[in-house]
N, C-alpha and C. Protein backbone atom coordinates (compact mmCIF):
# COMPACT_ATOMS: atom_id res chain seq x y z
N UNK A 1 17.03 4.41 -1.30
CA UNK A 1 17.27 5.33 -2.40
C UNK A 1 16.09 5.26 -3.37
N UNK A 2 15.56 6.31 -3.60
CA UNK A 2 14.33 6.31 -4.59
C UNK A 2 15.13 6.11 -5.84
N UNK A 3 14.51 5.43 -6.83
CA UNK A 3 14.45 5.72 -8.21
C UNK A 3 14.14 6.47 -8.82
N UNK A 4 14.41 6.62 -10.32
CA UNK A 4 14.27 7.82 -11.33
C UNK A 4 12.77 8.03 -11.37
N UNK A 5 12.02 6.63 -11.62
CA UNK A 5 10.37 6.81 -11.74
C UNK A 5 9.70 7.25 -10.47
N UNK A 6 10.19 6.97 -9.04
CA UNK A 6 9.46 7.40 -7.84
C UNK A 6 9.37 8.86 -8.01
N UNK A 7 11.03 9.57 -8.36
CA UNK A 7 11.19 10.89 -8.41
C UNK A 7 10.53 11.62 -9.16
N UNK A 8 9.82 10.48 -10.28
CA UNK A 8 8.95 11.97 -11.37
C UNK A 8 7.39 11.94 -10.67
N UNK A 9 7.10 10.60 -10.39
CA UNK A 9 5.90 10.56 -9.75
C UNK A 9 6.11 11.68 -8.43
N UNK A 10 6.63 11.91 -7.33
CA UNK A 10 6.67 12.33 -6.47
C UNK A 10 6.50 13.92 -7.16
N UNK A 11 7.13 14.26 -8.33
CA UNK A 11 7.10 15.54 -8.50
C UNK A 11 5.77 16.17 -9.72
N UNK A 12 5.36 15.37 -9.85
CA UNK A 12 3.77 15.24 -10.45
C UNK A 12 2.99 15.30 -9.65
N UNK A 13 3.31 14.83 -8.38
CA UNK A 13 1.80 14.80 -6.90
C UNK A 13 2.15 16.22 -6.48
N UNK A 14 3.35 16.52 -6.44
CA UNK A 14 3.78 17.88 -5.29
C UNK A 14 3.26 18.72 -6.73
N UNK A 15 3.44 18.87 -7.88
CA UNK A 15 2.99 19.68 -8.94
C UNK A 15 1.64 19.71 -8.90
N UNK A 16 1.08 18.68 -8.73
CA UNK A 16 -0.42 19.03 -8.90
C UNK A 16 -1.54 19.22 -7.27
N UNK A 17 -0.43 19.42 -6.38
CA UNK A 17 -1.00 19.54 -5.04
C UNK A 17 -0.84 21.16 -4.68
N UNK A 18 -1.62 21.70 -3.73
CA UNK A 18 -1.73 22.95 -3.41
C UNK A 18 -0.37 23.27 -2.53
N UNK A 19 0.79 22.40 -2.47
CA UNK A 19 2.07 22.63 -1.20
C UNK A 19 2.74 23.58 -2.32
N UNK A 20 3.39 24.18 -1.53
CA UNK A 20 4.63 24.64 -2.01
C UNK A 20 5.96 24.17 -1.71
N UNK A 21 6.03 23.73 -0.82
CA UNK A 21 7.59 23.24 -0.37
C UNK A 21 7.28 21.93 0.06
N UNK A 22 8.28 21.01 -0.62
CA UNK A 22 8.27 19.28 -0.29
C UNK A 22 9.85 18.65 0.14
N UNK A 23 9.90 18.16 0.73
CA UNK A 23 11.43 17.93 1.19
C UNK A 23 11.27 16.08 1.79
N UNK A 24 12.16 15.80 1.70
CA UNK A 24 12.16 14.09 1.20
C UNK A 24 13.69 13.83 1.71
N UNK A 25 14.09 12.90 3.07
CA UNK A 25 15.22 13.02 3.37
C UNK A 25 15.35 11.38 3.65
N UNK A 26 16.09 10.06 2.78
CA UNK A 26 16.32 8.87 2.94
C UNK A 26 17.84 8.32 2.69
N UNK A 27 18.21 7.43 3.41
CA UNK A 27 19.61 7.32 3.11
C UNK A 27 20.58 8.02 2.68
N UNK A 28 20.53 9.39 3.52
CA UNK A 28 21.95 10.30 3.26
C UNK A 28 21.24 11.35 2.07
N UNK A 29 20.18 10.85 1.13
CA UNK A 29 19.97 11.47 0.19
C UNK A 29 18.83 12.41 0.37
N UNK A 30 18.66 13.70 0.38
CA UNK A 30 17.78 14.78 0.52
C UNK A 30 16.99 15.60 -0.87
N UNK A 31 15.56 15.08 -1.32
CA UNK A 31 15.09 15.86 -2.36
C UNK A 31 14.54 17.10 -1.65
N UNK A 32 14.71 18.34 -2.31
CA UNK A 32 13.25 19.48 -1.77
C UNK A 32 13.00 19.90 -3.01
N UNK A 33 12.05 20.02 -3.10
CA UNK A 33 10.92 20.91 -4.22
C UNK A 33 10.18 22.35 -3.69
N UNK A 34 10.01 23.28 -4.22
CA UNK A 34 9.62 24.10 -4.18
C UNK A 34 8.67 24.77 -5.69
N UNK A 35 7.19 25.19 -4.69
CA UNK A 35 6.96 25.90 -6.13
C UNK A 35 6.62 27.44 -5.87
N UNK A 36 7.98 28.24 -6.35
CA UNK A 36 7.66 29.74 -6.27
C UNK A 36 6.87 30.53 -7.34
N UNK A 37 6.99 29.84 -8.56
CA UNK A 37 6.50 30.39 -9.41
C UNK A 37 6.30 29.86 -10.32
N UNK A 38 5.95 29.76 -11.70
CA UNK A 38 5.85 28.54 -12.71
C UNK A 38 6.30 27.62 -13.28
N UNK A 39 7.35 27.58 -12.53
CA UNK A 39 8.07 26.83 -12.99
C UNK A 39 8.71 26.42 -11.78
N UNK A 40 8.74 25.23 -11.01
CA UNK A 40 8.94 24.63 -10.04
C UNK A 40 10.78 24.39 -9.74
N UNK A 41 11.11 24.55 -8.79
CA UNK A 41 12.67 24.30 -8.44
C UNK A 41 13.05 23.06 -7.62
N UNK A 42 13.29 22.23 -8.13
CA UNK A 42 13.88 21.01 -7.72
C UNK A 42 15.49 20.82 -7.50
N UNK A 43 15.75 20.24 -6.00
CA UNK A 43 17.52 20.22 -5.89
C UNK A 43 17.96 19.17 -5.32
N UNK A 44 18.30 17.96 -5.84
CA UNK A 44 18.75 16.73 -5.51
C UNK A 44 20.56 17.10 -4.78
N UNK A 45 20.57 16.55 -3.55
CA UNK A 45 21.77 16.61 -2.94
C UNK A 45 22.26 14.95 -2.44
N UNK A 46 22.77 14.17 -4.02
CA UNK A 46 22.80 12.76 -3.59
C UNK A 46 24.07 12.54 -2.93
N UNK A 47 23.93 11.18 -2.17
CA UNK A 47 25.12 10.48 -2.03
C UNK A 47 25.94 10.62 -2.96
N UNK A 48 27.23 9.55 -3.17
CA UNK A 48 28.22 9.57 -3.73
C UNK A 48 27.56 8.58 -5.05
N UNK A 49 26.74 7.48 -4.36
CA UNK A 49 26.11 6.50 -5.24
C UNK A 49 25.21 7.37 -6.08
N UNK A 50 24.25 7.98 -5.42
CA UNK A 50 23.18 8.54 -6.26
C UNK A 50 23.67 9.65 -6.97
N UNK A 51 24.86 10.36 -7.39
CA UNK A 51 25.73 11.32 -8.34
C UNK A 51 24.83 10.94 -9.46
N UNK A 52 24.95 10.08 -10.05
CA UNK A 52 24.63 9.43 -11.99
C UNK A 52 23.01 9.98 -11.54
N UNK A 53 22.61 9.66 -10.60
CA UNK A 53 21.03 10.14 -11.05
C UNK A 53 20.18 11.24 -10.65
N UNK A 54 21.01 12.13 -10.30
CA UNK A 54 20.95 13.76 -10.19
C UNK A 54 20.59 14.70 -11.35
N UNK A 55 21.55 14.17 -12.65
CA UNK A 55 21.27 14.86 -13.64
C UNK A 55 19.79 14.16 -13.98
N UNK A 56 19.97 13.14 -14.08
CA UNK A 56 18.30 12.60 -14.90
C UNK A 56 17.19 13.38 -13.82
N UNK A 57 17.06 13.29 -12.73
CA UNK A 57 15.82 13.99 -11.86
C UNK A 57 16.16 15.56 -12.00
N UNK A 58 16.61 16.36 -12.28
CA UNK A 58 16.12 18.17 -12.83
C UNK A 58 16.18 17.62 -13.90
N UNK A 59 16.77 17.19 -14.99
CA UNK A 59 15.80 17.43 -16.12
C UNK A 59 14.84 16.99 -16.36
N UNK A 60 14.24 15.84 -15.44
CA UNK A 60 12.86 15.20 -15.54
C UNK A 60 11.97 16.95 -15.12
N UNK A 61 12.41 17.66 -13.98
CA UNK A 61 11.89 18.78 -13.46
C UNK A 61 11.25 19.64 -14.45
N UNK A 62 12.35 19.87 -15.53
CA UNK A 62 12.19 20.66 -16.57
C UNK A 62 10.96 20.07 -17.27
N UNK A 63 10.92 18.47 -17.81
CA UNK A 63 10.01 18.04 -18.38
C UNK A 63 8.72 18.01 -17.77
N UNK A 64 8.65 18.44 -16.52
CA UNK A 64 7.29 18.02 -15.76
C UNK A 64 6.60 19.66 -15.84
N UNK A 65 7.25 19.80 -15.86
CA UNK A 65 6.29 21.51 -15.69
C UNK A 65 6.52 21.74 -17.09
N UNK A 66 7.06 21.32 -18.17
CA UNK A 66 6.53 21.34 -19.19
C UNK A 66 4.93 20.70 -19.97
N UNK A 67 5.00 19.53 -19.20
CA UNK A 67 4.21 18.35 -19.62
C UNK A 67 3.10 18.80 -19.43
N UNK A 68 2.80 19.36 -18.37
CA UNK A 68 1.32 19.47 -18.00
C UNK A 68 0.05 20.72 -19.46
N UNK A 69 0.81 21.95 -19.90
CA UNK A 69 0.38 21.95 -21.36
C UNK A 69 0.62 21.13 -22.21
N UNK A 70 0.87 20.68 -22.26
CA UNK A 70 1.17 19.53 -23.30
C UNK A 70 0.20 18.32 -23.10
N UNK A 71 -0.03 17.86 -22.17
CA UNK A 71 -0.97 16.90 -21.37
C UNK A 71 -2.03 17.17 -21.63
N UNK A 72 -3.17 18.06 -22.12
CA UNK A 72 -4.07 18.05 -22.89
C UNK A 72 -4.07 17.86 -23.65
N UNK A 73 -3.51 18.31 -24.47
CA UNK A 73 -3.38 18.45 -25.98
C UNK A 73 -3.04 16.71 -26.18
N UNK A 74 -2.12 16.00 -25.58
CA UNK A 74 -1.82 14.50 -26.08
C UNK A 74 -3.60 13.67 -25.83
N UNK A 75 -4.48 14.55 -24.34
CA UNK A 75 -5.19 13.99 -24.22
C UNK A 75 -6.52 13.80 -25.44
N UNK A 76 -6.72 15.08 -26.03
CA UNK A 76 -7.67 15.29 -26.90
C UNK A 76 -7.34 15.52 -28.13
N UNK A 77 -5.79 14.31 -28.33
CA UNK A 77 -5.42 13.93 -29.74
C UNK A 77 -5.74 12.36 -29.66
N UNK A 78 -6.19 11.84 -28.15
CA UNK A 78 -6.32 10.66 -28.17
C UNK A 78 -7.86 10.63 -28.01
N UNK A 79 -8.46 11.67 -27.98
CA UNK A 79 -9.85 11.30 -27.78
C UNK A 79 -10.31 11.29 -29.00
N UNK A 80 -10.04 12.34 -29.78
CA UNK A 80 -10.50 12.53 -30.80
C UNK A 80 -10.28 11.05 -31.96
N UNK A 81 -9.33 10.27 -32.08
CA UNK A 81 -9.63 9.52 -32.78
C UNK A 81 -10.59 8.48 -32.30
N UNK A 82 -10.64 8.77 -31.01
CA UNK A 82 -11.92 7.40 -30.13
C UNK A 82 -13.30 7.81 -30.74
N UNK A 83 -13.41 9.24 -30.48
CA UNK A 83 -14.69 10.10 -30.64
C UNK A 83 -15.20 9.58 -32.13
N UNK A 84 -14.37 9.54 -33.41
CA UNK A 84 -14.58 9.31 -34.24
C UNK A 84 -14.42 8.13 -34.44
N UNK A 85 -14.28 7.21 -33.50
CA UNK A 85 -14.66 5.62 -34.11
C UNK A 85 -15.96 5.48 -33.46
N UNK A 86 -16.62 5.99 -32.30
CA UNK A 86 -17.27 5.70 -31.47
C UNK A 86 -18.65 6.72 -31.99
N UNK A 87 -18.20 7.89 -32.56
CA UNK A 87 -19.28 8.66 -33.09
C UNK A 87 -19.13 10.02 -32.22
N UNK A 88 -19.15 11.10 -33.19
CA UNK A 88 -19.45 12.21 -31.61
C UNK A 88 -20.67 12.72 -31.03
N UNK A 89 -22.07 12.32 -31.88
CA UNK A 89 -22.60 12.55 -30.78
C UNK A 89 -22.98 11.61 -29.68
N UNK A 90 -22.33 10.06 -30.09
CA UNK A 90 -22.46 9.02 -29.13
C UNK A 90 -22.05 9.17 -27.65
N UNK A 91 -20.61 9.78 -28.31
CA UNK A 91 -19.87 10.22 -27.05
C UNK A 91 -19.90 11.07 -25.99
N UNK A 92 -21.08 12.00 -26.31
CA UNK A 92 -21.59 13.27 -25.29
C UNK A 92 -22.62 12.39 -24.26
N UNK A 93 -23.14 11.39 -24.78
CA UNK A 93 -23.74 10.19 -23.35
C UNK A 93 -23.24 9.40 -22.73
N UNK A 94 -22.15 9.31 -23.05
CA UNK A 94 -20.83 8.41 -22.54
C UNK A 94 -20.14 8.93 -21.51
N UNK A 95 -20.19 7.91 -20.28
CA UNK A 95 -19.73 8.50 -19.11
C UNK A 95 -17.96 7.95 -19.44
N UNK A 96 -17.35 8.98 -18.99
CA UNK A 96 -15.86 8.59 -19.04
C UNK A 96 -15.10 7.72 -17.50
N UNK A 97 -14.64 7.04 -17.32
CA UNK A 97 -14.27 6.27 -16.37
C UNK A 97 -12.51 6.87 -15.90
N UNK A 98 -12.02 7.85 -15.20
CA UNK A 98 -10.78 8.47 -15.27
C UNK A 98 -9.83 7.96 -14.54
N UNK A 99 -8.82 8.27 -14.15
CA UNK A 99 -8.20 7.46 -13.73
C UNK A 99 -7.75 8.62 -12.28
N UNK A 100 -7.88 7.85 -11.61
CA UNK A 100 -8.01 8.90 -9.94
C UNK A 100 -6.51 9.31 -9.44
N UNK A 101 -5.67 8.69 -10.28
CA UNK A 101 -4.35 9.19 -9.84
C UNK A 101 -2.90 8.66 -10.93
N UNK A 102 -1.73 9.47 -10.39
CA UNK A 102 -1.07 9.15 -11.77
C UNK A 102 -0.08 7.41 -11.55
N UNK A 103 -0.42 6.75 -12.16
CA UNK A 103 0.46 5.34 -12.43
C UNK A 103 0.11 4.80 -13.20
N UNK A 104 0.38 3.81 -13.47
CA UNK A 104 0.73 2.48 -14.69
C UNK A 104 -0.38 1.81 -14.67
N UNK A 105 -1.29 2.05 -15.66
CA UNK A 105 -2.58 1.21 -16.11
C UNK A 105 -2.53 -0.48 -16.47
N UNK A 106 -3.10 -0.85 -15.71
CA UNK A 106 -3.41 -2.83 -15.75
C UNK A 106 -4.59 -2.97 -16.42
N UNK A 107 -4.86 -4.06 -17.08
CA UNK A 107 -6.34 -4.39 -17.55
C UNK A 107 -6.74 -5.53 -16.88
N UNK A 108 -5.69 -6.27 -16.53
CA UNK A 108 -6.05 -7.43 -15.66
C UNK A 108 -5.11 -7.72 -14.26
N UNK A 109 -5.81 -8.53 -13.55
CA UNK A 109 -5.14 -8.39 -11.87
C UNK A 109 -3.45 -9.14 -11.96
N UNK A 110 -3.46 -10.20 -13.13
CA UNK A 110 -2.25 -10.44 -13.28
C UNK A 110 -1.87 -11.02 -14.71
N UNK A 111 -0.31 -10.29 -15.30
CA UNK A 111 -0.19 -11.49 -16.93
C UNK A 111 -0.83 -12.21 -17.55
N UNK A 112 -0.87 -12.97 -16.52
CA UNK A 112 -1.76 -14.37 -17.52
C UNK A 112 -2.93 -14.40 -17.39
N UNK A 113 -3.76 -13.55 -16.66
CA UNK A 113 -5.29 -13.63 -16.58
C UNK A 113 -6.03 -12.43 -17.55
N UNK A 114 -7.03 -12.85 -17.79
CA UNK A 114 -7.82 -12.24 -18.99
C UNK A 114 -7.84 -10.87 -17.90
N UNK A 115 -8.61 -9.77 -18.68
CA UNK A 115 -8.61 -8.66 -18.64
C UNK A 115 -10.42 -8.51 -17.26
N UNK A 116 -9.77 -7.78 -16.89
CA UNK A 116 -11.35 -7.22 -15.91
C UNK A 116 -12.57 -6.65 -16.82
N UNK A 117 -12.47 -6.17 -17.74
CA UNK A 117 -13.54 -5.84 -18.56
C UNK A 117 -13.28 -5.98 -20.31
N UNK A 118 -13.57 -5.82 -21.17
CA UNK A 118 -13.86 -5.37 -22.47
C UNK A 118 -15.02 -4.35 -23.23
N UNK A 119 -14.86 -3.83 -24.51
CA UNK A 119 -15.99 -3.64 -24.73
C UNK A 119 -16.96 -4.74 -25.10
N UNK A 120 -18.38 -4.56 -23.98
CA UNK A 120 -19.35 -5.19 -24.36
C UNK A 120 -19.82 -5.60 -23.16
N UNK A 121 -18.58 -5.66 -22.65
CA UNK A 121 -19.02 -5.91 -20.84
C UNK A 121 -19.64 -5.12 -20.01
N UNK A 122 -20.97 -5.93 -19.38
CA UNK A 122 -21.87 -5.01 -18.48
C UNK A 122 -20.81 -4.83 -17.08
N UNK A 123 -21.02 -3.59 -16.54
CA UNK A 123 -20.61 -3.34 -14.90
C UNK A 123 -21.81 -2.65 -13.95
N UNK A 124 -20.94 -2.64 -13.02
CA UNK A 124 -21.96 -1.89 -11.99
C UNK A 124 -21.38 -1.34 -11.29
N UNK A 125 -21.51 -0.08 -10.31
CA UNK A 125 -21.22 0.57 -9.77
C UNK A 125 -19.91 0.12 -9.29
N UNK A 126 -19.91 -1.36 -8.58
CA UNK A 126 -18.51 -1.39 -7.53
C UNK A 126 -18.16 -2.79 -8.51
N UNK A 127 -18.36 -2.64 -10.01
CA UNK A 127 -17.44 -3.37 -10.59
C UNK A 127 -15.76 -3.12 -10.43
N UNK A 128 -14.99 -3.96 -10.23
CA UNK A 128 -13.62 -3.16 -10.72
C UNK A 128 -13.32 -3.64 -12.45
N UNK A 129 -13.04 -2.25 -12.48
CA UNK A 129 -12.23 -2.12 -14.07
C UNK A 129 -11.18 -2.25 -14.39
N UNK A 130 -10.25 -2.17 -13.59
CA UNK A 130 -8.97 -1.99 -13.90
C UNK A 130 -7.86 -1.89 -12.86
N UNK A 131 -6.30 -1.86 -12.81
CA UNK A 131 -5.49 -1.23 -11.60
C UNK A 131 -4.57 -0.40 -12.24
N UNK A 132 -4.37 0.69 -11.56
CA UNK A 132 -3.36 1.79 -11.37
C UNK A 132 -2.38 1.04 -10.51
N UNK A 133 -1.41 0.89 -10.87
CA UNK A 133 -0.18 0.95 -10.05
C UNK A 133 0.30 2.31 -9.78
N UNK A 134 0.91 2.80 -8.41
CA UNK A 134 1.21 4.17 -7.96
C UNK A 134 2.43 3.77 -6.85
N UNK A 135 3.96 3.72 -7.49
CA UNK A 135 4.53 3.51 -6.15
C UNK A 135 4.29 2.00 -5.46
N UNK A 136 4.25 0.96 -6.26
CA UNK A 136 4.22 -0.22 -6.01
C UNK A 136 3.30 -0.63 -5.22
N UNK A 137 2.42 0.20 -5.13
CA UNK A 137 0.45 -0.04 -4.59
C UNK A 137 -0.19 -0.35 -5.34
N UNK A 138 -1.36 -1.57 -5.70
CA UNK A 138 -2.06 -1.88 -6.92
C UNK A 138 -3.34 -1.35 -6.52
N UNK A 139 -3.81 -0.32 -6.81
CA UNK A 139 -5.10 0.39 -6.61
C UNK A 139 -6.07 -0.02 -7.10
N UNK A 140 -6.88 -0.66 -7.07
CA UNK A 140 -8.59 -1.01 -7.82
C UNK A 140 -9.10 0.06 -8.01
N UNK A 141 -9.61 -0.12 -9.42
CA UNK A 141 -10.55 1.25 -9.69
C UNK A 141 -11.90 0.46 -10.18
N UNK A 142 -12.65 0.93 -9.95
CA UNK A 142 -14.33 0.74 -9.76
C UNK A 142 -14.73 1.61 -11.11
N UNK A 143 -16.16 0.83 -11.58
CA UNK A 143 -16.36 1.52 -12.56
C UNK A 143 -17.79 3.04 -12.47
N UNK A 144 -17.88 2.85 -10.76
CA UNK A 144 -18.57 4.34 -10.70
C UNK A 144 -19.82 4.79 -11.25
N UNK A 145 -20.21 3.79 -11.88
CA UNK A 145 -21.30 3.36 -13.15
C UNK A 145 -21.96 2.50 -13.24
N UNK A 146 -23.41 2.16 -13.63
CA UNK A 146 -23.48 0.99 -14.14
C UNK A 146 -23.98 0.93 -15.74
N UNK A 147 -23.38 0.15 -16.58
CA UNK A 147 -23.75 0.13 -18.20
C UNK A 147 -22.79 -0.70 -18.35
N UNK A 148 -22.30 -0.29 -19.85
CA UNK A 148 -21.61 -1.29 -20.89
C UNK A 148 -20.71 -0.63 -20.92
N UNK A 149 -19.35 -1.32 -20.87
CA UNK A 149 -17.85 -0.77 -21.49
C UNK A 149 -18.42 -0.68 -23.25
N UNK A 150 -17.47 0.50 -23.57
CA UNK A 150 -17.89 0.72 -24.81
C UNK A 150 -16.62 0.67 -25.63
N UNK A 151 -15.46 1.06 -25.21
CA UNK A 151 -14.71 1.24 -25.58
C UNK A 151 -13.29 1.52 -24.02
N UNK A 152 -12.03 1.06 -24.26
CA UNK A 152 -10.87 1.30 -23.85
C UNK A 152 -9.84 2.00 -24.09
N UNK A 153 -10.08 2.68 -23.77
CA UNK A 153 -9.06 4.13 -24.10
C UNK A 153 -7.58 4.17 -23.37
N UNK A 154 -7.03 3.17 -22.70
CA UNK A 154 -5.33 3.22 -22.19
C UNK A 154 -5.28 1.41 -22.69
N UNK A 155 -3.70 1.47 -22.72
CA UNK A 155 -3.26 0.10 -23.26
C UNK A 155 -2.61 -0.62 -21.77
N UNK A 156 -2.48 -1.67 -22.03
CA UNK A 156 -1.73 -2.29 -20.73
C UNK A 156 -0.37 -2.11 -20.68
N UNK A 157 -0.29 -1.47 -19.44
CA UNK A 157 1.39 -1.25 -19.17
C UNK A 157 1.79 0.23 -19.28
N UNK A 158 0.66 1.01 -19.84
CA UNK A 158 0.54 2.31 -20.13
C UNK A 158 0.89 3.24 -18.93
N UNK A 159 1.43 4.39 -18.86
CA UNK A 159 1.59 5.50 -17.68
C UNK A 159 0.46 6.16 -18.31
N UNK A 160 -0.29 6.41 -17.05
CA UNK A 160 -1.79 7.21 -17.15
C UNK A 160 -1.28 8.53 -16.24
N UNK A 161 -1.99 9.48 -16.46
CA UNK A 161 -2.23 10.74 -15.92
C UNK A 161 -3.33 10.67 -14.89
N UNK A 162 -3.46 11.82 -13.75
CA UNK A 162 -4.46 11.56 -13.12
C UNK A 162 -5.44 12.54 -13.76
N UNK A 163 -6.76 11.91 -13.85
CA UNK A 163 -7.60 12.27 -14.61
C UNK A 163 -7.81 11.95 -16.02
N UNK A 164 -7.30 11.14 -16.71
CA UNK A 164 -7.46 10.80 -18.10
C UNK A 164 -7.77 9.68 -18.03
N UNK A 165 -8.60 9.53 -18.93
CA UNK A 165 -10.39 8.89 -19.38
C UNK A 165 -9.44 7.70 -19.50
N UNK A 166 -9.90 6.46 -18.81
CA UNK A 166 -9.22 5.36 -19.22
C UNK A 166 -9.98 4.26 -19.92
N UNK A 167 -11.61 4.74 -19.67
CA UNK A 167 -13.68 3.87 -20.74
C UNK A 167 -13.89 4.81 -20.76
N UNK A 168 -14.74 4.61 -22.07
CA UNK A 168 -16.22 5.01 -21.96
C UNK A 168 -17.13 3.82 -21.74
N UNK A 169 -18.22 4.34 -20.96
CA UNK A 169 -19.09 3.69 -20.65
C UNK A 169 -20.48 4.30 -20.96
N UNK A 170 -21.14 3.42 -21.58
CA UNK A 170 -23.00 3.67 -21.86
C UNK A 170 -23.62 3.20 -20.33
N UNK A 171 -24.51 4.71 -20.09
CA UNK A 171 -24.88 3.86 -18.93
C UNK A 171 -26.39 3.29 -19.19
């Protein structure tokens, strides 16, 4: 049985993928998605167990094809106060470091260990920076670059978007 969080992730990949029709059939329980038009149609047909979490996945539906206007706008309310600690025309040489897909931002490989980078820290191309969790996969992300972390733009434990700036980096 998927969970509430698999189900929004799953409908964030099928939202931002070129399919139109997604269908998902595990333990008795059958998701399909469809996107006919702008607004995407999602129809959970649960077990008897999965009843209680039917309502929470369509209205997550509703919220997801909402989110995505909205998802700029949160993005470049968060840049903008970076931009202005960091300077703006600093920031037009500043390579952004994004995040390649949507899950749960790590700064370090585990709790108790210090963080993979800071600002001030030199990298290089196949430094890793950070992990995306996606679906209980810990993804390494590389910093694609070589320079100085300049700044950290997601917090630990954070849900990231795919594509939102998670450094800047001076190269």
């Amino acid at each position: 049985m998927l969970k509430v969080q698999e189900i929004r992730e799953l409908i964030k990949l099928v939202d931002q993928s070129s399919i139109d029709e997604f269908v998902y059939e595990n333990e008795g329980s059958k998701i399909k998605m469809k996107k006919t038009s702008p607004l995407a149609v999602s129809s959970v047909q649960p077990v008897v167990q999965a009843a209680p979490q039917a309502a929470p996945a369509e209205s997550q539906t509703v919220q997801v094809e909402v989110s995505p206007p909205i998802a700029p706008a949160q993005e470049s309310k968060q840049e903008v106060p970076k931009a202005e600690s960091v300077g703006e025309a600093d920031t037009a040489n500043l390579h952004k470091i994004t995040s390649p897909m949507v899950g749960t931002f790590y700064a370090s490989p585990s709790p108790d260990a210090d963080a993979y980078v800071k600002p001030g820290s030199k990298v290089s191309k196949d430094s890793i920076v950070c992990i995306v969790e996606a679906m209980k996969l810990f993804n390494e992300i590389e910093a694609e670059v070589e320079g100085e972390i300049v700044e950290v733009l997601a917090k630990n434990g954070q849900l990231v978007e795919y594509g939102q700036p998670l450094f800047l980096v001076k190269p």
